[in-house]
C-alpha atoms as a PDB file:
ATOM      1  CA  UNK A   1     159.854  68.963 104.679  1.00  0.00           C
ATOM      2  CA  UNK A   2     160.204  71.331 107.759  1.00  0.00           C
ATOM      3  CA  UNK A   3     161.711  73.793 105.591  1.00  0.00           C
ATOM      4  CA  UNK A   4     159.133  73.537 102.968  1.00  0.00           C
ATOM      5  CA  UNK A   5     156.628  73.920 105.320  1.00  0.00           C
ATOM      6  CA  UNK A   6     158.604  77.264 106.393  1.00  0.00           C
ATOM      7  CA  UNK A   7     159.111  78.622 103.107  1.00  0.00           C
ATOM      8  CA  UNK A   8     154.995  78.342 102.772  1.00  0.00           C
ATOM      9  CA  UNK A   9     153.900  80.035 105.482  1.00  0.00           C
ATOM     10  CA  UNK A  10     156.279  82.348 106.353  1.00  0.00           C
ATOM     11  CA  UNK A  11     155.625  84.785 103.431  1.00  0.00           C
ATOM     12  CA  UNK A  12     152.252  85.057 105.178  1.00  0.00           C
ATOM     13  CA  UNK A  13     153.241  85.578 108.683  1.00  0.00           C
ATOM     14  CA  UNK A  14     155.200  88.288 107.051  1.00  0.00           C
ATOM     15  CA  UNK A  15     152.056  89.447 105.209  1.00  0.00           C
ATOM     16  CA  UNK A  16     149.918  89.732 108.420  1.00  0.00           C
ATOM     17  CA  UNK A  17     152.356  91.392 110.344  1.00  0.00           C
ATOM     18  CA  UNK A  18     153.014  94.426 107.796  1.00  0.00           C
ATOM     19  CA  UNK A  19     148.825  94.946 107.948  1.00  0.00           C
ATOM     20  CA  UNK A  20     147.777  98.098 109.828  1.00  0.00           C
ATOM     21  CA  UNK A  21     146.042  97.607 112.974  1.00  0.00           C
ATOM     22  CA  UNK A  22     142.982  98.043 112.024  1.00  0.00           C
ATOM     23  CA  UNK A  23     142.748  95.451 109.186  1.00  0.00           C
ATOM     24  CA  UNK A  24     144.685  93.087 111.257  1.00  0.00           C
ATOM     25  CA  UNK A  25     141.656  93.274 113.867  1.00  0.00           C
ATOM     26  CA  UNK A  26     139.132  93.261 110.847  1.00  0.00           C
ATOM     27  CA  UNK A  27     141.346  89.841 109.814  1.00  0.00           C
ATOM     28  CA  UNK A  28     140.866  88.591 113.490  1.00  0.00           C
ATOM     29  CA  UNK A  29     137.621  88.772 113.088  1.00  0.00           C
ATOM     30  CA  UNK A  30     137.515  85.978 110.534  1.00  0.00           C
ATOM     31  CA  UNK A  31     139.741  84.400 112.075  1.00  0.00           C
ATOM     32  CA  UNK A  32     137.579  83.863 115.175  1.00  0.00           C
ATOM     33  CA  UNK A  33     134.553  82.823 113.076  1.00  0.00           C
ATOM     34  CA  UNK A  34     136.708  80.233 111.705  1.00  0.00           C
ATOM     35  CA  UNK A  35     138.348  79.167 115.043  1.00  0.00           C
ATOM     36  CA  UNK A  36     135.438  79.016 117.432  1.00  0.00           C
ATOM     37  CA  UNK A  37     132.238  78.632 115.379  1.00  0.00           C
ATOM     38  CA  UNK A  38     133.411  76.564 112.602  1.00  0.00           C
ATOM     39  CA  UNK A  39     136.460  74.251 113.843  1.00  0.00           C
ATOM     40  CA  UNK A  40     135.604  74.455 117.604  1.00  0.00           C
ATOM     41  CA  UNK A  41     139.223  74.446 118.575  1.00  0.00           C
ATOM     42  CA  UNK A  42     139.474  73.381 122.572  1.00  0.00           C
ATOM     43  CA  UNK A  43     135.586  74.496 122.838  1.00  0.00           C
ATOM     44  CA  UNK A  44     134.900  71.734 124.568  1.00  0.00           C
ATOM     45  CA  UNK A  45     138.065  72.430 127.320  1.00  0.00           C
ATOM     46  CA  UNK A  46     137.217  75.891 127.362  1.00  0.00           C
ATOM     47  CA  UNK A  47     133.765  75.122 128.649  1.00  0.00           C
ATOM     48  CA  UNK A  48     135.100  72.551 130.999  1.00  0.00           C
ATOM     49  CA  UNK A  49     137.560  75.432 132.518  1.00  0.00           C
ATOM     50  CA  UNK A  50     134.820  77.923 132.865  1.00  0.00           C
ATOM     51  CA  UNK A  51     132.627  75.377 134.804  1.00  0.00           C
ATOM     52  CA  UNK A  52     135.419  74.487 137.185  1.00  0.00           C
ATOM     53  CA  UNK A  53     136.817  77.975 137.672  1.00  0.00           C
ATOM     54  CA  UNK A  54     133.475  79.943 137.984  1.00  0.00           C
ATOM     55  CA  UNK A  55     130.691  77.808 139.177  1.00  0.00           C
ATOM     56  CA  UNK A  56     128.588  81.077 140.704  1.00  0.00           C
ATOM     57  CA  UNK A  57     128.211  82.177 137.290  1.00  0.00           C
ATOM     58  CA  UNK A  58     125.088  81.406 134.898  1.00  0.00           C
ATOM     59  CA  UNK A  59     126.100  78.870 131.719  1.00  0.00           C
ATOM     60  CA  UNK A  60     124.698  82.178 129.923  1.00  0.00           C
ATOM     61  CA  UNK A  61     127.240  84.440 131.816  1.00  0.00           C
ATOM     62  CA  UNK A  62     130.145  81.523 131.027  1.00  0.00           C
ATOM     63  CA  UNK A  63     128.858  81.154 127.445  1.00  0.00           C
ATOM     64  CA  UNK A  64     129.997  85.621 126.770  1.00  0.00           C
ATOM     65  CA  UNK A  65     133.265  85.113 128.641  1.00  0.00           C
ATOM     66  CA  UNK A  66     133.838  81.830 126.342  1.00  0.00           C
ATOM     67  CA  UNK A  67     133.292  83.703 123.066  1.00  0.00           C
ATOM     68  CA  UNK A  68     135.012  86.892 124.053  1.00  0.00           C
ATOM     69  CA  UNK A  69     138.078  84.576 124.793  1.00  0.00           C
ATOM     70  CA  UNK A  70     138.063  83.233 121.489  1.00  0.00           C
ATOM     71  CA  UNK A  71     138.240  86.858 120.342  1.00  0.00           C
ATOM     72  CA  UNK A  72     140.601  87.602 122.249  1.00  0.00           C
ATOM     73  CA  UNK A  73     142.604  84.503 121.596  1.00  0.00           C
ATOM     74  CA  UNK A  74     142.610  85.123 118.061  1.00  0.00           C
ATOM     75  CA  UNK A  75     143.622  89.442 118.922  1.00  0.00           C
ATOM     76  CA  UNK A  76     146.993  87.708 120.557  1.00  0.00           C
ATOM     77  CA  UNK A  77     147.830  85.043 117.957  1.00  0.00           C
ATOM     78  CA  UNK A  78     147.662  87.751 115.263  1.00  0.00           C
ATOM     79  CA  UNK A  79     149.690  90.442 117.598  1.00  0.00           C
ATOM     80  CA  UNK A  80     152.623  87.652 118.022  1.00  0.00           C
ATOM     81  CA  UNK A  81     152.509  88.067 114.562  1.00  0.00           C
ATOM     82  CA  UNK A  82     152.579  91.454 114.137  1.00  0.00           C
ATOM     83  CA  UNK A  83     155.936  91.530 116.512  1.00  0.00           C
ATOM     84  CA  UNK A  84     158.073  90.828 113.483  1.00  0.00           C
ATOM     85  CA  UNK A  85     157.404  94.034 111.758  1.00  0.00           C
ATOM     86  CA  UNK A  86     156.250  96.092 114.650  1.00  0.00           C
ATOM     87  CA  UNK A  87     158.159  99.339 115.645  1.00  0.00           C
ATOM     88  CA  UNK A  88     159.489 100.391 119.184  1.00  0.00           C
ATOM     89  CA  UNK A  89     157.764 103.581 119.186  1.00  0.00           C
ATOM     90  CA  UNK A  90     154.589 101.399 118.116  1.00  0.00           C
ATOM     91  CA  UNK A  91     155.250  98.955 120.494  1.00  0.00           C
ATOM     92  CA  UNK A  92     155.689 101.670 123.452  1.00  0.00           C
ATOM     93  CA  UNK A  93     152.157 102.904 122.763  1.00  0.00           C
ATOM     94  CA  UNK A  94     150.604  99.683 122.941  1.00  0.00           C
ATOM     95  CA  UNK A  95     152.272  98.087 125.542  1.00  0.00           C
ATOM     96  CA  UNK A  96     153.282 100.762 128.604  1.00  0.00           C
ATOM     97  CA  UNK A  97     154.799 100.028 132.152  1.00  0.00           C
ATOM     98  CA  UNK A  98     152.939 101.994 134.996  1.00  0.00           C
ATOM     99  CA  UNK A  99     155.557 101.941 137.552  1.00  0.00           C
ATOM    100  CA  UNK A 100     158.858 100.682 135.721  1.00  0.00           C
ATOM    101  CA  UNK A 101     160.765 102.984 138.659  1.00  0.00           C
ATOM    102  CA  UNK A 102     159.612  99.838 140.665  1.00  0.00           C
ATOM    103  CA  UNK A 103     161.797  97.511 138.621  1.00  0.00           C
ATOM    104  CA  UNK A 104     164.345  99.557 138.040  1.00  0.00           C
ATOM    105  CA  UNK A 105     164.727 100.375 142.103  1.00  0.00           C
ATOM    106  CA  UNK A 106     165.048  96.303 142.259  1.00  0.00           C
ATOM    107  CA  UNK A 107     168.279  96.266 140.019  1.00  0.00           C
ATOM    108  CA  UNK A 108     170.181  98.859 141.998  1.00  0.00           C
ATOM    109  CA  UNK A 109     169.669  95.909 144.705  1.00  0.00           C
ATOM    110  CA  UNK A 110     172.792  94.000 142.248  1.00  0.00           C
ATOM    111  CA  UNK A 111     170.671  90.785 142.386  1.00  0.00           C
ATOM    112  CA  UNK A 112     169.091  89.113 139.664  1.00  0.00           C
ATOM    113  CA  UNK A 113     165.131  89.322 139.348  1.00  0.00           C
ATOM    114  CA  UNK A 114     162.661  86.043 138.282  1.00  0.00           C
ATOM    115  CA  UNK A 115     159.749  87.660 137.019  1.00  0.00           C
ATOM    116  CA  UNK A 116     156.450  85.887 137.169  1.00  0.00           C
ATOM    117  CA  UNK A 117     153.817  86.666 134.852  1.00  0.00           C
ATOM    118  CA  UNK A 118     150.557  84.896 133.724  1.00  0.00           C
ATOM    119  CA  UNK A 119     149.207  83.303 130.221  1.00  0.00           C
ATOM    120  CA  UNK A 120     146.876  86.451 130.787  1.00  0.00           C
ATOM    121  CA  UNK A 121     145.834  89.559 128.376  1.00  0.00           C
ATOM    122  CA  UNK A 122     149.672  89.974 126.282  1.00  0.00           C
ATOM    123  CA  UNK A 123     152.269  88.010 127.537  1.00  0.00           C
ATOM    124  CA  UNK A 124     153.397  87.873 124.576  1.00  0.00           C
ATOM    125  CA  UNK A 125     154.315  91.378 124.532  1.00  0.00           C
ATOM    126  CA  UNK A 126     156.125  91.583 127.894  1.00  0.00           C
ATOM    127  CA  UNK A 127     159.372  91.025 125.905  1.00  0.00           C
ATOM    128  CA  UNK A 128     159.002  95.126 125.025  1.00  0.00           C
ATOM    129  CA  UNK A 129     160.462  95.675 128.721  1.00  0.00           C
ATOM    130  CA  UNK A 130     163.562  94.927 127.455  1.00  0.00           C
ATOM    131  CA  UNK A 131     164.627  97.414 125.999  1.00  0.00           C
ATOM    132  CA  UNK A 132     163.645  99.645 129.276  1.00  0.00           C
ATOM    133  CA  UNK A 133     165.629  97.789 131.906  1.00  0.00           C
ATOM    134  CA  UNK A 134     169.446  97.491 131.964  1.00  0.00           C
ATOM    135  CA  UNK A 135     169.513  93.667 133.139  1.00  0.00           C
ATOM    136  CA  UNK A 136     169.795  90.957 130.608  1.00  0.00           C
ATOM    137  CA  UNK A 137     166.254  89.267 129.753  1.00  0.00           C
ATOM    138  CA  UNK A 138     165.752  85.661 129.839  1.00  0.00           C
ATOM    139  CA  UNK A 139     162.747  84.457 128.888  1.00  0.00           C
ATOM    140  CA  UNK A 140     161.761  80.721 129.818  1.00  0.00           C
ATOM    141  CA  UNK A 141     159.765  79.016 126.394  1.00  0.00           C
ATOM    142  CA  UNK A 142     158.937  75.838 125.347  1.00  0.00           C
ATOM    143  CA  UNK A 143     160.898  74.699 122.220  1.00  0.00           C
ATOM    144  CA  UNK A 144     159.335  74.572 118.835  1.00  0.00           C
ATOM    145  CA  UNK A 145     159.537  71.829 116.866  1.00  0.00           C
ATOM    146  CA  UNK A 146     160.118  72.893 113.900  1.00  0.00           C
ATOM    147  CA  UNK A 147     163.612  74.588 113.758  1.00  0.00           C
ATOM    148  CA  UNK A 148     163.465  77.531 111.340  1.00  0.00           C
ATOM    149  CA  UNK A 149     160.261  78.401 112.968  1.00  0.00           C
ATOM    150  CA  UNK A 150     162.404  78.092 116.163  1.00  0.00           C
ATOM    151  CA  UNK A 151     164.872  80.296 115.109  1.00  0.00           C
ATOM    152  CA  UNK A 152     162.054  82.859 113.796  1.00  0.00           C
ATOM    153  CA  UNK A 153     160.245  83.276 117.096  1.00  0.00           C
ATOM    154  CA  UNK A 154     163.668  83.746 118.795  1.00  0.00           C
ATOM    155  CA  UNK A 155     165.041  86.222 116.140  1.00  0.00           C
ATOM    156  CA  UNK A 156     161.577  88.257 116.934  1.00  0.00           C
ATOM    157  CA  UNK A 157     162.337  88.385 120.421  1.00  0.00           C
ATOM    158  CA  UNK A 158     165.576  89.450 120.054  1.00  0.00           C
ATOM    159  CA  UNK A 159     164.816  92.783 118.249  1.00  0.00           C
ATOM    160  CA  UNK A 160     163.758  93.506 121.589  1.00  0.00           C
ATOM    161  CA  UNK A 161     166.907  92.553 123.597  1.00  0.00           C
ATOM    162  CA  UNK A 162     165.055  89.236 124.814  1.00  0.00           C
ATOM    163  CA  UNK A 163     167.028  85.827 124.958  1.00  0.00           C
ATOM    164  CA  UNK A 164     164.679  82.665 125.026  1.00  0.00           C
ATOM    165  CA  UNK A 165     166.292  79.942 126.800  1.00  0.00           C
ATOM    166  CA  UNK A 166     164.057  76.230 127.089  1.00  0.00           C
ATOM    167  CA  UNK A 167     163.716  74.774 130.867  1.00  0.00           C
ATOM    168  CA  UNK A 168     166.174  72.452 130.301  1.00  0.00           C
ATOM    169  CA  UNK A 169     168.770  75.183 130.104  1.00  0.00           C
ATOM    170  CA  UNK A 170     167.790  77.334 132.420  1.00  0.00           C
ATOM    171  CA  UNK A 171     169.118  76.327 135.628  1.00  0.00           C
ATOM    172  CA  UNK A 172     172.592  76.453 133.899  1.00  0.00           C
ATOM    173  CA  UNK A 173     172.456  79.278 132.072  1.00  0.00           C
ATOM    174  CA  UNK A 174     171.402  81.343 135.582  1.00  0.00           C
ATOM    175  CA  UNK A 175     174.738  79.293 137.137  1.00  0.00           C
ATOM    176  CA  UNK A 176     176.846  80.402 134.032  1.00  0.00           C
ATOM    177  CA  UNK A 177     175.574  83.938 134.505  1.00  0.00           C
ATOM    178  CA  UNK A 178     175.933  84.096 138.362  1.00  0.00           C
ATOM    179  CA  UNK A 179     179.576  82.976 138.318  1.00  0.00           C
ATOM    180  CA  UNK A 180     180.386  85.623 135.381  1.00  0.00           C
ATOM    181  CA  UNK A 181     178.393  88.414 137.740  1.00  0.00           C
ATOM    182  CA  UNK A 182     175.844  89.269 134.698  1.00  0.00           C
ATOM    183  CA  UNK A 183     172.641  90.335 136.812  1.00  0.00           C
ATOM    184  CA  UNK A 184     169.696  89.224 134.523  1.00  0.00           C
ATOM    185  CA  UNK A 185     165.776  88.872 134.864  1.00  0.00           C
ATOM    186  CA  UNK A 186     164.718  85.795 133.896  1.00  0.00           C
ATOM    187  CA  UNK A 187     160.750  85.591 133.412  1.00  0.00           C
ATOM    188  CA  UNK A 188     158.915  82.554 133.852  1.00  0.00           C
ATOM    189  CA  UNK A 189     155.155  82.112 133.066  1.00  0.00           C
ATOM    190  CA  UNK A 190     154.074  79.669 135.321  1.00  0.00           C
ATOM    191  CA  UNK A 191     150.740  79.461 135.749  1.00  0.00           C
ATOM    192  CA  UNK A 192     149.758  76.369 133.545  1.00  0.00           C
ATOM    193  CA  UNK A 193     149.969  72.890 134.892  1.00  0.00           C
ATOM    194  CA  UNK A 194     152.812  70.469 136.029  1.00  0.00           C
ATOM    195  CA  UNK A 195     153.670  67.103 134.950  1.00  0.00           C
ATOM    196  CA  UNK A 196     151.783  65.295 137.329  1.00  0.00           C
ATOM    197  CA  UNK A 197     155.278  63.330 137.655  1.00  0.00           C
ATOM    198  CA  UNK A 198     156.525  66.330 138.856  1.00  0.00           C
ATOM    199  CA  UNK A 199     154.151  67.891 140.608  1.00  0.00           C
ATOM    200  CA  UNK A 200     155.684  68.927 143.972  1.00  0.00           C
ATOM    201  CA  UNK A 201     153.267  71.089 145.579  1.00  0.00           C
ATOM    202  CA  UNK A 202     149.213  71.572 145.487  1.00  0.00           C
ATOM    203  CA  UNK A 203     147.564  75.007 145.682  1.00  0.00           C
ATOM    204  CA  UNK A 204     143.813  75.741 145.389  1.00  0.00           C
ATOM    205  CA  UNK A 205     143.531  78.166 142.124  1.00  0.00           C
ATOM    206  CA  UNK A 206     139.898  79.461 141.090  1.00  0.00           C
ATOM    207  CA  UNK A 207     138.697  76.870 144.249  1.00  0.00           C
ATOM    208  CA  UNK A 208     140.103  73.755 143.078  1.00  0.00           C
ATOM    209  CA  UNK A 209     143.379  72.222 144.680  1.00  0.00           C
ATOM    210  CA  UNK A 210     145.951  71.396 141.705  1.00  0.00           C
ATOM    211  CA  UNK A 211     149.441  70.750 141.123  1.00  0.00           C
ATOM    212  CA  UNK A 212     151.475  74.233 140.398  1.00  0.00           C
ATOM    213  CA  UNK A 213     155.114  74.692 138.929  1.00  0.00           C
ATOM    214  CA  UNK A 214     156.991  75.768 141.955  1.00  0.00           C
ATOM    215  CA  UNK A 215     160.594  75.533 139.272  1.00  0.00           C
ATOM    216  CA  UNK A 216     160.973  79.634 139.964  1.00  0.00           C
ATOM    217  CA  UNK A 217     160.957  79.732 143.225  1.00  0.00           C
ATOM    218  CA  UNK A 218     163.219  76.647 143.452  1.00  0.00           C
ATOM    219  CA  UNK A 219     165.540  78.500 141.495  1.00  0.00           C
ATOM    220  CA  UNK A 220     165.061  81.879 142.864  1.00  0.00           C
ATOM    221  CA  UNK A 221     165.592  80.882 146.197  1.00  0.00           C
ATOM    222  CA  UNK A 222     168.744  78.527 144.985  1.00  0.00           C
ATOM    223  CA  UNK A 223     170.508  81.624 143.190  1.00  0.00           C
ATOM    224  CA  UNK A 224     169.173  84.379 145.887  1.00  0.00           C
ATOM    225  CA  UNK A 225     167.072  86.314 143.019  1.00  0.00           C
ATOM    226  CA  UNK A 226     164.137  88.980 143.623  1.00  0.00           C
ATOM    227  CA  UNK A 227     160.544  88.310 142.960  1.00  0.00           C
ATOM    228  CA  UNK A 228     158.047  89.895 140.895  1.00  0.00           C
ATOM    229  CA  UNK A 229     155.347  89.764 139.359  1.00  0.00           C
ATOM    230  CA  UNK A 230     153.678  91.362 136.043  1.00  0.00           C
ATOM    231  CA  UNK A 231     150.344  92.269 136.093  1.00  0.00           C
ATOM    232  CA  UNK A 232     149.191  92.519 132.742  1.00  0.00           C
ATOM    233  CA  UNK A 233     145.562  94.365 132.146  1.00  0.00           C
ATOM    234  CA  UNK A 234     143.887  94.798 128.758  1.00  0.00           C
ATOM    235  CA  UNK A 235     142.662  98.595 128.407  1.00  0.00           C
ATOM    236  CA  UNK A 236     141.095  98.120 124.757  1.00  0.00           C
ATOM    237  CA  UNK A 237     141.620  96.042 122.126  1.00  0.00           C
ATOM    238  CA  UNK A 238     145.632  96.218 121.193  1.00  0.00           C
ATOM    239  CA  UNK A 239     146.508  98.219 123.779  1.00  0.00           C
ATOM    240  CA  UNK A 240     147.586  96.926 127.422  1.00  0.00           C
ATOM    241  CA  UNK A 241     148.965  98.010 130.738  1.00  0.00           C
ATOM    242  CA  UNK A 242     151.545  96.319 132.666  1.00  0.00           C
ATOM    243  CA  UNK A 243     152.510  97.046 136.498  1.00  0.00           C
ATOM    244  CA  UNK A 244     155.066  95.541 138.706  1.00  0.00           C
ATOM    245  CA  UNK A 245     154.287  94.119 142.241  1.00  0.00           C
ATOM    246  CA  UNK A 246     157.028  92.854 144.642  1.00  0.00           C
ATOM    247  CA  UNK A 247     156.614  89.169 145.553  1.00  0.00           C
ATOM    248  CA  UNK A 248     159.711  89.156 147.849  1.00  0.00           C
ATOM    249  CA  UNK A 249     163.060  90.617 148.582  1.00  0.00           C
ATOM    250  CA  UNK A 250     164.526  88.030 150.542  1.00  0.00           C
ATOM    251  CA  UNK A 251     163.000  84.777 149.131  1.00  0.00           C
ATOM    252  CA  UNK A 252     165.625  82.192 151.505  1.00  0.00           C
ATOM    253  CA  UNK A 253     163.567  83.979 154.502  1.00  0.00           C
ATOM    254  CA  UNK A 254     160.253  82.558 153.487  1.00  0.00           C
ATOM    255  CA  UNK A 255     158.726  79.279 153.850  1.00  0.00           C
ATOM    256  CA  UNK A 256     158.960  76.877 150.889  1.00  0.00           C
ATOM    257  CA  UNK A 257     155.657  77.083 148.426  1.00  0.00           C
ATOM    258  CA  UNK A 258     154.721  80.289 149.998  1.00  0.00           C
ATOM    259  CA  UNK A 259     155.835  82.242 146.724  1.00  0.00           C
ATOM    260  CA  UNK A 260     154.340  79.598 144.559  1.00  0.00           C
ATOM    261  CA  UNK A 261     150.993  80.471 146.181  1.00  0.00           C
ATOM    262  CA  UNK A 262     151.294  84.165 146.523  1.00  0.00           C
ATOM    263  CA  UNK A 263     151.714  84.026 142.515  1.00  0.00           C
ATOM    264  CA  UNK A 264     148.322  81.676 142.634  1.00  0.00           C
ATOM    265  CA  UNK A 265     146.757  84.502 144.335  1.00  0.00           C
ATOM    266  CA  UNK A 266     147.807  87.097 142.100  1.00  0.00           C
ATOM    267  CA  UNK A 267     147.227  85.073 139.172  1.00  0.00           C
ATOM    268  CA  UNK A 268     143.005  84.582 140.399  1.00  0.00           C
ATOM    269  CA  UNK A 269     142.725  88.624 140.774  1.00  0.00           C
ATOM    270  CA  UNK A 270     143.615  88.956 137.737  1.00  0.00           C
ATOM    271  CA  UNK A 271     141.246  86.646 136.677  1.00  0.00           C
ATOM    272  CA  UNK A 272     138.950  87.966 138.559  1.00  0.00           C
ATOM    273  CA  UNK A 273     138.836  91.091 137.036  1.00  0.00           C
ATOM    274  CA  UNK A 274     138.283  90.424 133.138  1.00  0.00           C
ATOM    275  CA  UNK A 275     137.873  86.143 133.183  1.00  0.00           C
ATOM    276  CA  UNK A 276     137.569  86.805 129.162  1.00  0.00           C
ATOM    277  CA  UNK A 277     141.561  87.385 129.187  1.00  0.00           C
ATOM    278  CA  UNK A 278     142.583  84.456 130.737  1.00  0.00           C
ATOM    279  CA  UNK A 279     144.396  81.321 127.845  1.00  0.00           C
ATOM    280  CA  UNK A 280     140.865  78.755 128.989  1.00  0.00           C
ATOM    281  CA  UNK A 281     142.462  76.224 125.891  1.00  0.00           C
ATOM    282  CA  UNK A 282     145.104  75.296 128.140  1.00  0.00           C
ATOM    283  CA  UNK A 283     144.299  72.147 130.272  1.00  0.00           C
ATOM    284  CA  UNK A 284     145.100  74.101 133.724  1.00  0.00           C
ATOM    285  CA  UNK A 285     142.670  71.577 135.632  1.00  0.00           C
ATOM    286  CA  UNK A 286     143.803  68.503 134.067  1.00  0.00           C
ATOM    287  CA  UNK A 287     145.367  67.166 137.342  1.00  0.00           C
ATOM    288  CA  UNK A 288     143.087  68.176 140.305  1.00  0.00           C
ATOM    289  CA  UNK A 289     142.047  67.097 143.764  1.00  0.00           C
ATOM    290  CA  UNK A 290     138.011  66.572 144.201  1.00  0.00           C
END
């Protein structure tokens, strides 16, 4: 049945992803009216979000940031799409570094990097630094269930030199790669919520305290690895910016947590900046502290 399933629909990912831009967009259009005004999907969590993360605004100025992040919702789903067809050249257009020499300077260092990054404007599109860097790329995802899908979202990535490893594997795999001296980046977006069963550490984000994965750290302090994290901005629709900013150097010199929470902070500017970016379906606020 999985198969069958696969066989369906992936004649029309393939479809999609050959469009041009501009009928893609056109496409996400209808997708959106279909997604938020006719299904609803995660409205109602959405609005919940909003209220919690940005009380000083008006349910008018909440109710514009919740459509455009429909719209914008919809823009990404149909751009993870478009990866399988999209070209390098395309790719480098749409998606540019402003300070790669900042990365780059980091692997002269001969230590592995953990990169942090954000459900925020394209993450899905941060895979394109790989074929700019000279480290391996790791990227941290959560399994699909579906196997041939599995294996299709994996063989995307790796036209683009990325290796998706689960969580599961990724403490061994960074072990395996230490002892045989591979320097690698490994890039981990943590910003959603914890298993509440395994929620070491609480943070406030957007005011309210809650449980935050502190797993890179944890591991970037176990295997001595730089910090860093990606700061992702949206310029127009389909075309982003990306810049690199140091977290630490020296991550066994600073207190436990403290790395978790200067990616918080990073994580609310961006926020901040253009709320209408941010992935509101996710239940960030599920586990919280009143």
């Amino acid at each position: 049945m999985q198969f069958l399933i696969y066989l369906l629909v992936y004649p029309i990912l393939w479809l999609i992803s050959i469009l041009p831009f501009p009928l893609l967009y056109a496409f996400s259009d209808v997708v959106y009216i279909l997604i938020y005004h006719i299904i609803g999907y995660r409205k109602k969590t959405v609005r919940e979000n909003l209220a919690l993360a940005l009380p000083h605004l008006s349910k008018e100025e909440r109710l514009v940031i919740e459509k455009k992040s429909f719209h914008h919702l919809c823009d990404m789903f149909l751009e993870m799409i478009k990866t399988m067809s999209i070209s390098e050249e395309e790719m480098d257009k749409r998606f540019q570094f402003t300070n790669l020499e900042v990365f780059l300077s980091l692997e002269k260092k001969e230590k592995s990097i953990a990169l942090l990054c954000a459900h925020y404007a394209s993450y899905e599109w941060v895979i394109s630094m790989n074929k700019k860097i000279t480290f391996e790329g790791y990227a941290i995802y959560k399994k699909i269930a579906n196997p041939y899908f599995d294996k299709l979202v994996k063989d995307i990535r790796s036209k683009f030199n990325a290796h998706l490893i689960t969580t599961k594997e990724t403490a061994k795999i960074i072990l395996k790669n230490q002892n045989k001296k591979i320097l690698s980046t490994y890039g981990f977006a943590g910003d959603q919520t914890p298993k509440i069963n395994k929620a070491h550490h609480w943070t406030p984000f957007m005011g309210v305290n809650v449980p935050v994965h502190t797993g890179a750290e944890l591991l970037a302090k176990r295997f001595d690895m730089n910090v860093v994290f990606l700061k992702v901005k949206k310029l127009k629709r389909g075309y982003y910016q990306a810049t690199f900013e140091v977290l630490s150097e020296n991550v066994k010199s600073i207190p436990d947590y403290e790395i978790s929470d200067r990616f918080v902070k990073r994580v609310e500017q961006q926020i901040a900046e253009a709320p209408e970016y941010y992935l509101w379906t996710h239940k960030r606020w599920k586990h919280k502290k009143v």
